[in-house]
C-alpha atoms as a PDB file:
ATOM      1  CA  UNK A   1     -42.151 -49.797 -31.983  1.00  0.00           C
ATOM      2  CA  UNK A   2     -42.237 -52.175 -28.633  1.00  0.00           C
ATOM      3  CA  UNK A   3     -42.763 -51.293 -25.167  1.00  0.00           C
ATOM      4  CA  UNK A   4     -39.736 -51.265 -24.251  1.00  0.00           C
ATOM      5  CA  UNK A   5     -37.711 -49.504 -27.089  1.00  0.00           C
ATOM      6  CA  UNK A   6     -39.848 -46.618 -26.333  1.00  0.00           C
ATOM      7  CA  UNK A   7     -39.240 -46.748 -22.920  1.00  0.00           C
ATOM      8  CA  UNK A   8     -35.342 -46.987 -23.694  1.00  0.00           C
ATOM      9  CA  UNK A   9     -35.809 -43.903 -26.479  1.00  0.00           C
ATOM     10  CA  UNK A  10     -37.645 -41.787 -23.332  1.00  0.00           C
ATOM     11  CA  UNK A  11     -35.032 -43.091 -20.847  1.00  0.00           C
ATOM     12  CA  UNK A  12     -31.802 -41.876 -23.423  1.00  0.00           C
ATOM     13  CA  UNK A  13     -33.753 -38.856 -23.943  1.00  0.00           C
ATOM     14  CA  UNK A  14     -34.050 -37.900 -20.312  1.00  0.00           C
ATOM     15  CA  UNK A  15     -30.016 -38.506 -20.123  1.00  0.00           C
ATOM     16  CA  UNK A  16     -29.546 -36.392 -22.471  1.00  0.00           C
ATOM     17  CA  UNK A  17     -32.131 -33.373 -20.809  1.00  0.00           C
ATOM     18  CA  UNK A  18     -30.439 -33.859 -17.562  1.00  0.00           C
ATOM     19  CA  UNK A  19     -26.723 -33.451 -18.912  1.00  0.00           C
ATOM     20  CA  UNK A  20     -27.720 -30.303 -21.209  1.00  0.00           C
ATOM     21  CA  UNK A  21     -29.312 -28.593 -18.143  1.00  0.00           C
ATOM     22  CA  UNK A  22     -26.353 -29.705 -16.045  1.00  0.00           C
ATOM     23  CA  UNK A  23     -23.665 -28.475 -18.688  1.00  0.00           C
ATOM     24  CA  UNK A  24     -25.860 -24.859 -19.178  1.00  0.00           C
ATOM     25  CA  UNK A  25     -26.172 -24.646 -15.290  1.00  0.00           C
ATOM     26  CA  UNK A  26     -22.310 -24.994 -14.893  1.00  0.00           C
ATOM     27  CA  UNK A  27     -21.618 -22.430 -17.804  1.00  0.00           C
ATOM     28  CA  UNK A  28     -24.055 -20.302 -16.279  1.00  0.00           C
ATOM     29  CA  UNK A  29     -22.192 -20.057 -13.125  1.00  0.00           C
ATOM     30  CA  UNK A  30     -18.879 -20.036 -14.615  1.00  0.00           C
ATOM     31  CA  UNK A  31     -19.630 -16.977 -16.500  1.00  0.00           C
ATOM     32  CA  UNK A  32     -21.122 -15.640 -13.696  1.00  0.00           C
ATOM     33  CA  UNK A  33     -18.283 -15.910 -11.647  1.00  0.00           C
ATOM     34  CA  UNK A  34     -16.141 -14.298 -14.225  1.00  0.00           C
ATOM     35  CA  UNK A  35     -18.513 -11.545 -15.005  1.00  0.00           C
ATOM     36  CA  UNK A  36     -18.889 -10.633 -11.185  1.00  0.00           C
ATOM     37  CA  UNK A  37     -14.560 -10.995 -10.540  1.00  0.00           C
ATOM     38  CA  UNK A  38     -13.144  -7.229 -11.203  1.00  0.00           C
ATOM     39  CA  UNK A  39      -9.665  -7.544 -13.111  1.00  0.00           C
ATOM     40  CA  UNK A  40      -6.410  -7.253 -10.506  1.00  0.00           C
ATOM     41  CA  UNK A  41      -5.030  -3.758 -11.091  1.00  0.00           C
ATOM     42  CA  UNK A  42      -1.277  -3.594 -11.109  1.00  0.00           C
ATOM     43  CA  UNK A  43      -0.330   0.293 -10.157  1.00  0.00           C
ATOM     44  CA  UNK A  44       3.986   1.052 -10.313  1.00  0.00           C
ATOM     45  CA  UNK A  45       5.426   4.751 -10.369  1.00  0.00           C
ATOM     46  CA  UNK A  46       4.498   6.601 -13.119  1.00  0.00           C
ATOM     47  CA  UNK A  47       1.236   4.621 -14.015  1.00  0.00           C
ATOM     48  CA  UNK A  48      -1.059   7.146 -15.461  1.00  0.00           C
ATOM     49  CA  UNK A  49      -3.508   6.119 -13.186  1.00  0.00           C
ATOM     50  CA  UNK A  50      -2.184   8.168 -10.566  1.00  0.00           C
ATOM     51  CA  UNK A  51      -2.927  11.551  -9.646  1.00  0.00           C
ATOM     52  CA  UNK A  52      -1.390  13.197  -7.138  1.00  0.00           C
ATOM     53  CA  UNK A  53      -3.747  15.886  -5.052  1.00  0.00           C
ATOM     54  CA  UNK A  54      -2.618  19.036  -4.820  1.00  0.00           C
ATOM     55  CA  UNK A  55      -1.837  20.500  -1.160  1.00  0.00           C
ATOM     56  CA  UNK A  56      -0.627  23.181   0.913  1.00  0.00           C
ATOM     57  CA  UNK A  57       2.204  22.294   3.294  1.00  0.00           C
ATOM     58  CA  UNK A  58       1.070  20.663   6.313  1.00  0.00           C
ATOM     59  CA  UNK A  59       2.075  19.378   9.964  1.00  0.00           C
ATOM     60  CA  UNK A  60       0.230  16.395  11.466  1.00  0.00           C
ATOM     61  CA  UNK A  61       0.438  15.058  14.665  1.00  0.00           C
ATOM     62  CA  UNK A  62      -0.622  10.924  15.276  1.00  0.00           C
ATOM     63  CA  UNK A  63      -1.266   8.760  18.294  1.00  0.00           C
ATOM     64  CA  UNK A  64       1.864   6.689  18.124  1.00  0.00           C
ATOM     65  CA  UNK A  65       2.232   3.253  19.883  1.00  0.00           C
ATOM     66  CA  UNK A  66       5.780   4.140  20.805  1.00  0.00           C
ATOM     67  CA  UNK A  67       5.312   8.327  21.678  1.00  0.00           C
ATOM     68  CA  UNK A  68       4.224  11.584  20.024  1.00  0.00           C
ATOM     69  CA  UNK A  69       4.713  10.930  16.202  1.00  0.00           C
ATOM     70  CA  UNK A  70       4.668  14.250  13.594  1.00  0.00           C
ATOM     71  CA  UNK A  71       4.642  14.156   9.849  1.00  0.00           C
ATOM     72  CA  UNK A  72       5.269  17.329   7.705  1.00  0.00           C
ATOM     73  CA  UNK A  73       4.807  17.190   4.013  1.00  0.00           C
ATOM     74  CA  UNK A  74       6.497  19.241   1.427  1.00  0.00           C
ATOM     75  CA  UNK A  75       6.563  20.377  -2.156  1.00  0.00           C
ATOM     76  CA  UNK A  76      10.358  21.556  -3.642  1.00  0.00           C
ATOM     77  CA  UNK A  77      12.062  21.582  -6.816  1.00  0.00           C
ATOM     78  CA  UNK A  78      15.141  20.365  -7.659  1.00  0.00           C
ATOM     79  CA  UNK A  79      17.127  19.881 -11.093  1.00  0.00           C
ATOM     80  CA  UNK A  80      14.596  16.102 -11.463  1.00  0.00           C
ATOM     81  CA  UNK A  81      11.643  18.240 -11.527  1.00  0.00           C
ATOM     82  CA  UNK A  82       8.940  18.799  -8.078  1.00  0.00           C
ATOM     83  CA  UNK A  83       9.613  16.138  -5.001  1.00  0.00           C
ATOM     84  CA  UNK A  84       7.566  15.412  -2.330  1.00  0.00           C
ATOM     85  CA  UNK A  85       9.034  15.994   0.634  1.00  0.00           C
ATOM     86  CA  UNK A  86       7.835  13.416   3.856  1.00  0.00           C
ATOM     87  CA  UNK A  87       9.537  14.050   7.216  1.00  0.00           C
ATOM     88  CA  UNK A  88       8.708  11.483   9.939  1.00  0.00           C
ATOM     89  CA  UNK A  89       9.669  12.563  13.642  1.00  0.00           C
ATOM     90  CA  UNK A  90       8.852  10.208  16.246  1.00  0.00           C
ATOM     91  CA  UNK A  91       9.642  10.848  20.215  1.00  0.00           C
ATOM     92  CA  UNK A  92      10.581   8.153  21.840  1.00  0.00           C
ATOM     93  CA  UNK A  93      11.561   7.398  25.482  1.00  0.00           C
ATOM     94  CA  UNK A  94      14.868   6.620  24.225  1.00  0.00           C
ATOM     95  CA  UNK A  95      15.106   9.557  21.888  1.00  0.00           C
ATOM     96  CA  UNK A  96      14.004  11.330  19.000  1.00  0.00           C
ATOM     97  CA  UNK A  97      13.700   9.023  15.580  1.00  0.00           C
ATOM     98  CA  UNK A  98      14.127  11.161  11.720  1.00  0.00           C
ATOM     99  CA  UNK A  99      12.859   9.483   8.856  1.00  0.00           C
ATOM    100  CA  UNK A 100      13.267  10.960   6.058  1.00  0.00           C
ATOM    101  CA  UNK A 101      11.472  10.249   2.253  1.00  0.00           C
ATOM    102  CA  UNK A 102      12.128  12.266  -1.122  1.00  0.00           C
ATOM    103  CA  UNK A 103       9.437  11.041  -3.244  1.00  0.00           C
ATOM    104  CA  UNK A 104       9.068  11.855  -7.303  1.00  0.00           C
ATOM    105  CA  UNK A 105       5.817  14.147  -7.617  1.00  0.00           C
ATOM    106  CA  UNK A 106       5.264  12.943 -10.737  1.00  0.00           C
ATOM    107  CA  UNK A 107       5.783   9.629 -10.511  1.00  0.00           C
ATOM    108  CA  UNK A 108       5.322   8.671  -6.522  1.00  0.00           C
ATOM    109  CA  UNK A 109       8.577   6.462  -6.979  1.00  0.00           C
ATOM    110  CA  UNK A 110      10.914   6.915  -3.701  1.00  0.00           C
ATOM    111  CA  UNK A 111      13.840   8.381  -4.572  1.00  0.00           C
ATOM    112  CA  UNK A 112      15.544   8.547  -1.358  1.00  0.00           C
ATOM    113  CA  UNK A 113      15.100   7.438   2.360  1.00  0.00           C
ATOM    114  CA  UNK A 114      17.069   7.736   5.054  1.00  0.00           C
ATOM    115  CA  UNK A 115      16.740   6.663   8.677  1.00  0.00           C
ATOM    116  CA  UNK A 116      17.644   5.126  11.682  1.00  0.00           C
ATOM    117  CA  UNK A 117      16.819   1.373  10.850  1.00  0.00           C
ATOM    118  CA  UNK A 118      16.829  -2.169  12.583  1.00  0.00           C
ATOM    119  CA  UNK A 119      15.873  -4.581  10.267  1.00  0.00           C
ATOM    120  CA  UNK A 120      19.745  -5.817  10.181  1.00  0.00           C
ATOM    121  CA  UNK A 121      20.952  -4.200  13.232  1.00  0.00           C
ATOM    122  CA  UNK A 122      21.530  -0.775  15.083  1.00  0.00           C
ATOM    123  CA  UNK A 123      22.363   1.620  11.547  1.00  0.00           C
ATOM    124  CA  UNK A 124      21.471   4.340   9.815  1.00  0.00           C
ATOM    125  CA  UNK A 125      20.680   3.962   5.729  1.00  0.00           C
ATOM    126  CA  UNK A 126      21.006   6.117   3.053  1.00  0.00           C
ATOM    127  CA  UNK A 127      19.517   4.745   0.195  1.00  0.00           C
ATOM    128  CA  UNK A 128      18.843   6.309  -3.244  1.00  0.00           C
ATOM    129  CA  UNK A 129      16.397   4.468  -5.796  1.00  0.00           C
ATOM    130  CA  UNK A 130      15.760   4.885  -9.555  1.00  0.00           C
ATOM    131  CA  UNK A 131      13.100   2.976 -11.636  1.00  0.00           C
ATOM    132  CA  UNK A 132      15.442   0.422 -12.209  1.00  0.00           C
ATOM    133  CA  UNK A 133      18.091  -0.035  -9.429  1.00  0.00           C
ATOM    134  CA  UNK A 134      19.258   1.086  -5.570  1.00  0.00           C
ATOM    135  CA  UNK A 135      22.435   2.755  -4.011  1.00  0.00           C
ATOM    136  CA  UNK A 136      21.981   1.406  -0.176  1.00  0.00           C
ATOM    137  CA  UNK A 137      24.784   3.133   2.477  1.00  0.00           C
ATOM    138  CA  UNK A 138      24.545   1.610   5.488  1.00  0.00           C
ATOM    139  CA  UNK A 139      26.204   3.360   9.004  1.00  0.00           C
ATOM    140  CA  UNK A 140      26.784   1.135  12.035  1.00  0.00           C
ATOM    141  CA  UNK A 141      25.214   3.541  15.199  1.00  0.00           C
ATOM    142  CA  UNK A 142      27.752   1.885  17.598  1.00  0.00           C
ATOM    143  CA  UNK A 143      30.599   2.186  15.008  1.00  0.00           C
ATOM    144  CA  UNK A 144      32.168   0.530  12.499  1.00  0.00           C
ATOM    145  CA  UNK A 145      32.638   1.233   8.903  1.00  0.00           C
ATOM    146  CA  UNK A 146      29.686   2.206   6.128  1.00  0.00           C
ATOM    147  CA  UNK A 147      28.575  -0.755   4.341  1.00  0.00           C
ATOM    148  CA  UNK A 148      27.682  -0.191   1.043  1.00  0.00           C
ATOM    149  CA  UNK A 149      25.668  -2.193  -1.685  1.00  0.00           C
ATOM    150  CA  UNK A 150      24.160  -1.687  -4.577  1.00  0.00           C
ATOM    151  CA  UNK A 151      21.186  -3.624  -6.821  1.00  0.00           C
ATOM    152  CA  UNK A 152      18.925  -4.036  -9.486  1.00  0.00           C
ATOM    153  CA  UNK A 153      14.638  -3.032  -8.982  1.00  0.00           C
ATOM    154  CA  UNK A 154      11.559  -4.320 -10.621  1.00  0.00           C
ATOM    155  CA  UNK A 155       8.299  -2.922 -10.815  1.00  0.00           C
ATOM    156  CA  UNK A 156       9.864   0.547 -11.722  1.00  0.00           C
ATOM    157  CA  UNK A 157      11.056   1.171  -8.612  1.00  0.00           C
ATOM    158  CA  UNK A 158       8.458   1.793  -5.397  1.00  0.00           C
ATOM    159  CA  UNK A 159       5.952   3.836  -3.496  1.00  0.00           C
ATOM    160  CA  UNK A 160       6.270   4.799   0.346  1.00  0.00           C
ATOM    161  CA  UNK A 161       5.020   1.885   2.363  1.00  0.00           C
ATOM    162  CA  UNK A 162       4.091   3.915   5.480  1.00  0.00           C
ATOM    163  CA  UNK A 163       1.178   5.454   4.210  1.00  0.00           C
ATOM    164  CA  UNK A 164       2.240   9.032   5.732  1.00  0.00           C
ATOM    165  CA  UNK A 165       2.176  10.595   2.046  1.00  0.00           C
ATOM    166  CA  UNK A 166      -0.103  11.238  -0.833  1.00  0.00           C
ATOM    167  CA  UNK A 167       0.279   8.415  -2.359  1.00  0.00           C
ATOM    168  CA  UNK A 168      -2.536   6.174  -1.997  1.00  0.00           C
ATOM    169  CA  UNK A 169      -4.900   9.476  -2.171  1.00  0.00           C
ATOM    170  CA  UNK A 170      -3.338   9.506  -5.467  1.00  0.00           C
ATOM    171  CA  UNK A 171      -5.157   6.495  -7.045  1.00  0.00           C
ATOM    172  CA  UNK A 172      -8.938   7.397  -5.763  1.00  0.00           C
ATOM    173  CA  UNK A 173     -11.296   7.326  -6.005  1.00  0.00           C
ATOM    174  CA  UNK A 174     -11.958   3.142  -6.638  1.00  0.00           C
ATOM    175  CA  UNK A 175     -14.922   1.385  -6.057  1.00  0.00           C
ATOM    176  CA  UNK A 176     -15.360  -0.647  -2.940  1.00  0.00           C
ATOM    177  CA  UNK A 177     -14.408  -4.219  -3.907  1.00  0.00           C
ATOM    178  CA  UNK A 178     -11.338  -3.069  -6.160  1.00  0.00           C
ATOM    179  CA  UNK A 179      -7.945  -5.010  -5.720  1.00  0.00           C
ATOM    180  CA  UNK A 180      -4.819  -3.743  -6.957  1.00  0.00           C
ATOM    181  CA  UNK A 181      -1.154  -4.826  -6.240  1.00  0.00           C
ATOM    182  CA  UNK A 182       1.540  -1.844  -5.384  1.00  0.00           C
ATOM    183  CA  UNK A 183       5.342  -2.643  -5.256  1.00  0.00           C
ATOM    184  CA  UNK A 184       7.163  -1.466  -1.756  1.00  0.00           C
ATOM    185  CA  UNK A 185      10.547  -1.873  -0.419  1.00  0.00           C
ATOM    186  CA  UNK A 186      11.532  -4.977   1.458  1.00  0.00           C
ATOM    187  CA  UNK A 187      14.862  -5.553   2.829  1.00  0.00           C
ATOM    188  CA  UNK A 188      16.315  -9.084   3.275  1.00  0.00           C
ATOM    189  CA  UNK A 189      18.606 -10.706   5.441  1.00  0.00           C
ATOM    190  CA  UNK A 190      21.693 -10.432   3.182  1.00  0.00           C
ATOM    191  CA  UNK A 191      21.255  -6.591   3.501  1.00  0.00           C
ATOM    192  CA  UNK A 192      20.141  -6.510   0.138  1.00  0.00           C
ATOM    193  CA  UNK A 193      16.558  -4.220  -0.961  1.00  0.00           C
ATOM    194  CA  UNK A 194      13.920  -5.651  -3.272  1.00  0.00           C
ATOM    195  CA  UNK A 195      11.005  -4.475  -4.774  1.00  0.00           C
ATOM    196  CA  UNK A 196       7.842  -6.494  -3.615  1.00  0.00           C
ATOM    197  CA  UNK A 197       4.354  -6.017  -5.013  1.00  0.00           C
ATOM    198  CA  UNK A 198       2.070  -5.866  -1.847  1.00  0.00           C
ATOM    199  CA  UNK A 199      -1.911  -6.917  -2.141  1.00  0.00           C
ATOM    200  CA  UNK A 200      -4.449  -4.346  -1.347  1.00  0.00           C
ATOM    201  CA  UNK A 201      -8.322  -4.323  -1.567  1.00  0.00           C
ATOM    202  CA  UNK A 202     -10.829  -1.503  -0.885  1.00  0.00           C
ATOM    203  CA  UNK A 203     -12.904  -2.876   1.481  1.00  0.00           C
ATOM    204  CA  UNK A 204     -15.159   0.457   2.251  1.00  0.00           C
ATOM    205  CA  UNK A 205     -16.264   3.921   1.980  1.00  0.00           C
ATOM    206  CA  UNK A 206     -17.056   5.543   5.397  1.00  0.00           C
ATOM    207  CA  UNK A 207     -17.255   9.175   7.106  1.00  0.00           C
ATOM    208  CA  UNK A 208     -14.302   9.071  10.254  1.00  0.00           C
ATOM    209  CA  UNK A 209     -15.226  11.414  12.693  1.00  0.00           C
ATOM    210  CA  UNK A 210     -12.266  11.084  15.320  1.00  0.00           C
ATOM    211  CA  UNK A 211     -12.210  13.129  18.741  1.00  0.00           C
ATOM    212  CA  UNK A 212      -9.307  15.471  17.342  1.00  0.00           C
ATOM    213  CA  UNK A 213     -12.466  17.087  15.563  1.00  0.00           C
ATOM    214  CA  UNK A 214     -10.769  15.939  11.931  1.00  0.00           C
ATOM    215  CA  UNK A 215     -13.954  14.594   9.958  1.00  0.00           C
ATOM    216  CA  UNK A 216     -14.010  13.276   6.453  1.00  0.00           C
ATOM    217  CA  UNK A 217     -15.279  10.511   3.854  1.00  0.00           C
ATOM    218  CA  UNK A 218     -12.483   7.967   3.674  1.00  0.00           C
ATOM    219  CA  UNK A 219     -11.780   4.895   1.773  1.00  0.00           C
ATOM    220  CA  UNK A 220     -10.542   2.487   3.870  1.00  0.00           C
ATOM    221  CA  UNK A 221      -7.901   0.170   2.117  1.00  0.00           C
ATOM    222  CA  UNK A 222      -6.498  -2.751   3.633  1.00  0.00           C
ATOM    223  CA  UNK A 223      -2.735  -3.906   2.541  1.00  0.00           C
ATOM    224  CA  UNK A 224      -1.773  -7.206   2.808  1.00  0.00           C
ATOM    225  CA  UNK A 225       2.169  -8.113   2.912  1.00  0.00           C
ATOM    226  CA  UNK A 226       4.263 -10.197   1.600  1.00  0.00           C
ATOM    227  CA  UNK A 227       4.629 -11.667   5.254  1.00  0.00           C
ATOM    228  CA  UNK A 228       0.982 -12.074   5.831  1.00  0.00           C
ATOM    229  CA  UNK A 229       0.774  -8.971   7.596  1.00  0.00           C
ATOM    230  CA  UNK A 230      -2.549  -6.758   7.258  1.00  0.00           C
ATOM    231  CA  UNK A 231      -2.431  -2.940   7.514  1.00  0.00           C
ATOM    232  CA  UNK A 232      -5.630  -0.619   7.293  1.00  0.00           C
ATOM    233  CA  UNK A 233      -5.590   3.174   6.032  1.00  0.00           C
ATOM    234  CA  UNK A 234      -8.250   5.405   6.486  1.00  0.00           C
ATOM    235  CA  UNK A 235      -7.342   7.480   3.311  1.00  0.00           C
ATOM    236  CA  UNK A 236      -9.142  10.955   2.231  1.00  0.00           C
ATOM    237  CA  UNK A 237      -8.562  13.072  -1.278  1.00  0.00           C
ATOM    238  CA  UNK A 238      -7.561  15.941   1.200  1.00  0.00           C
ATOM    239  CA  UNK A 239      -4.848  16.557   3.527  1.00  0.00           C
ATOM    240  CA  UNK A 240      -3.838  15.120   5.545  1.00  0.00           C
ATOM    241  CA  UNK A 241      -4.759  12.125   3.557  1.00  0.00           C
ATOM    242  CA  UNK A 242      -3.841   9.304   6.066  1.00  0.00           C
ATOM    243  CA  UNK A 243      -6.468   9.680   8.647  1.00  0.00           C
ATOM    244  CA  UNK A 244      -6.088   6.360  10.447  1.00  0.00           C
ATOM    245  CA  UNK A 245      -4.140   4.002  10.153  1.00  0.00           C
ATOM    246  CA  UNK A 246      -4.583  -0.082  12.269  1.00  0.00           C
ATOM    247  CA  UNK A 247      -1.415  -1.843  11.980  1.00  0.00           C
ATOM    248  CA  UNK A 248      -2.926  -5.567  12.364  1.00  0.00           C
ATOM    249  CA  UNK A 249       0.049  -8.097  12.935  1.00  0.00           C
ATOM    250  CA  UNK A 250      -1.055  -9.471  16.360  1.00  0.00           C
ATOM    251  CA  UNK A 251       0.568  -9.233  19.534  1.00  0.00           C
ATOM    252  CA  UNK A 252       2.262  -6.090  20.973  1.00  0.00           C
ATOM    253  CA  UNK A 253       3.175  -4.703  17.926  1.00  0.00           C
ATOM    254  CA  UNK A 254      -0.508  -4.344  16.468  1.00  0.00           C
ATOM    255  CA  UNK A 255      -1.904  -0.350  17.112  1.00  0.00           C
ATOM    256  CA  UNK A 256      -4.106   2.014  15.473  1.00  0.00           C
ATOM    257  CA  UNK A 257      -2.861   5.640  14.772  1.00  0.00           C
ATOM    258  CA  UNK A 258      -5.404   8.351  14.663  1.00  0.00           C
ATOM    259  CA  UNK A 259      -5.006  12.266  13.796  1.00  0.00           C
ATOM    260  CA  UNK A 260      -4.820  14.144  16.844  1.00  0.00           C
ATOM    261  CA  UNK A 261      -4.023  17.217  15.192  1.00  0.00           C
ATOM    262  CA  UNK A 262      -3.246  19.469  11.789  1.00  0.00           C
ATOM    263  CA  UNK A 263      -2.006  22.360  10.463  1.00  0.00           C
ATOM    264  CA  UNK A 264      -0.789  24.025   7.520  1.00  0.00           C
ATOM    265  CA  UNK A 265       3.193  25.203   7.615  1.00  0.00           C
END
């Protein structure tokens, strides 16, 4: 054998090293990448992931950006079985706001809601929801006739999207890093109601002290909407559950509610 067809022999040979270490190198780091990348959890009503804490009822007061805001939580029974009960009252200089959410204690679907709401004007909505479809009554404040519509759900209906209920208690604990997608209600500018699924992540596990005196380990989850907004919940296996939560959409509208104070009913 020449020189130089042992020099060309060395040279393919050296190719060939280089694109074998190249190739492993990429694998490597491919299934790396997979291995490290936690599968997406998809969570709707009724998943038997869920686990709803057991409580006493309960009273708590939040700082509000718009006045004093109270939340009471109830269990009842009716003919479906045990509902959550989540009433919402929120002074205002204007007047006193009532929101009010039935939610399945089994399942954590909404079943009804109903509210002063703005989203298409100055109304109040009655809707009722099932795993598959919505009953939306809809009561002009300054007058008018009800406007009523009616519509098909996905994701087996939806959970509360305030955060004021057990709900998100219900799926811990997770492990910091977990993502998971939740369906809430979104309305849309022809009045109708869809199910969405929003993004969420648990980004940490932390002890909240806050000056009310309320202490506890919370995971704090951090929900990001279908309109790019971002909203933060302190959340806690115990009532009151929702122990802060940092509504981050910029501008006047972003705040941070904390417990200022709680008590059993």
């Amino acid at each position: 054998m020449t020189r130089k067809t042992t020099m060309n022999c060395v040279a393919k040979l050296c190719t060939l090293a280089v694109a074998l270490v190249t190739v492993g190198c990429s694998a490597g780091v491919s299934t790396g990448a997979r291995a490290q990348a936690p599968p997406e959890l998809l969570i709707t009503p009724g998943d038997n992931r869920l686990h709803t804490p057991e409580f006493e009822p309960y009273e708590v007061e939040y700082a509000s950006a718009f006045g004093r805001f109270y939340n009471q939580v109830r269990k009842f029974i009716d003919q479906g079985g045990e509902k959550i009960s989540v009433l919402n009252i929120i002074e205002m200089p204007q007047g006193v706001i009532v929101d009010h959410r039935t939610i399945d204690a089994a399942t954590l679907r909404i079943e009804t809601f109903s509210s002063p709401y703005f989203a298409w004007g100055k109304e109040h909505v009655y809707m009722q929801s099932s795993a598959d479809n919505y009953s939306l009554v809809r009561i002009p404040i300054d007058g008018g006739d009800p406007i009523h519509s009616t519509g098909a759900l996905e994701n087996n209906g939806y959970f509360d999207s305030l955060g004021f209920s057990p709900t998100l208690a219900a799926i811990l604990p997770l492990d910091v890093g977990t993502k998971f997608r939740m369906p809430k209600d979104q309305p849309r500018k022809n009045g109708s109601v869809v199910s969405v699924l929003a993004n969420y992540e648990v980004v940490a596990k932390e002890k909240l002290s806050l000056p009310s005196g309320v202490s506890c380990d919370c995971w704090v989850i951090e929900e990001t909407s279908e309109n790019g907004s971002i909203h933060k919940y302190w959340i806690s296996q115990t009532a009151p559950f929702l122990l802060r939560r940092h509504r981050d959409i910029g501008g006047k509208r972003d705040f941070i509610s904390d417990v200022i104070a709680f008590k059993p009913l």
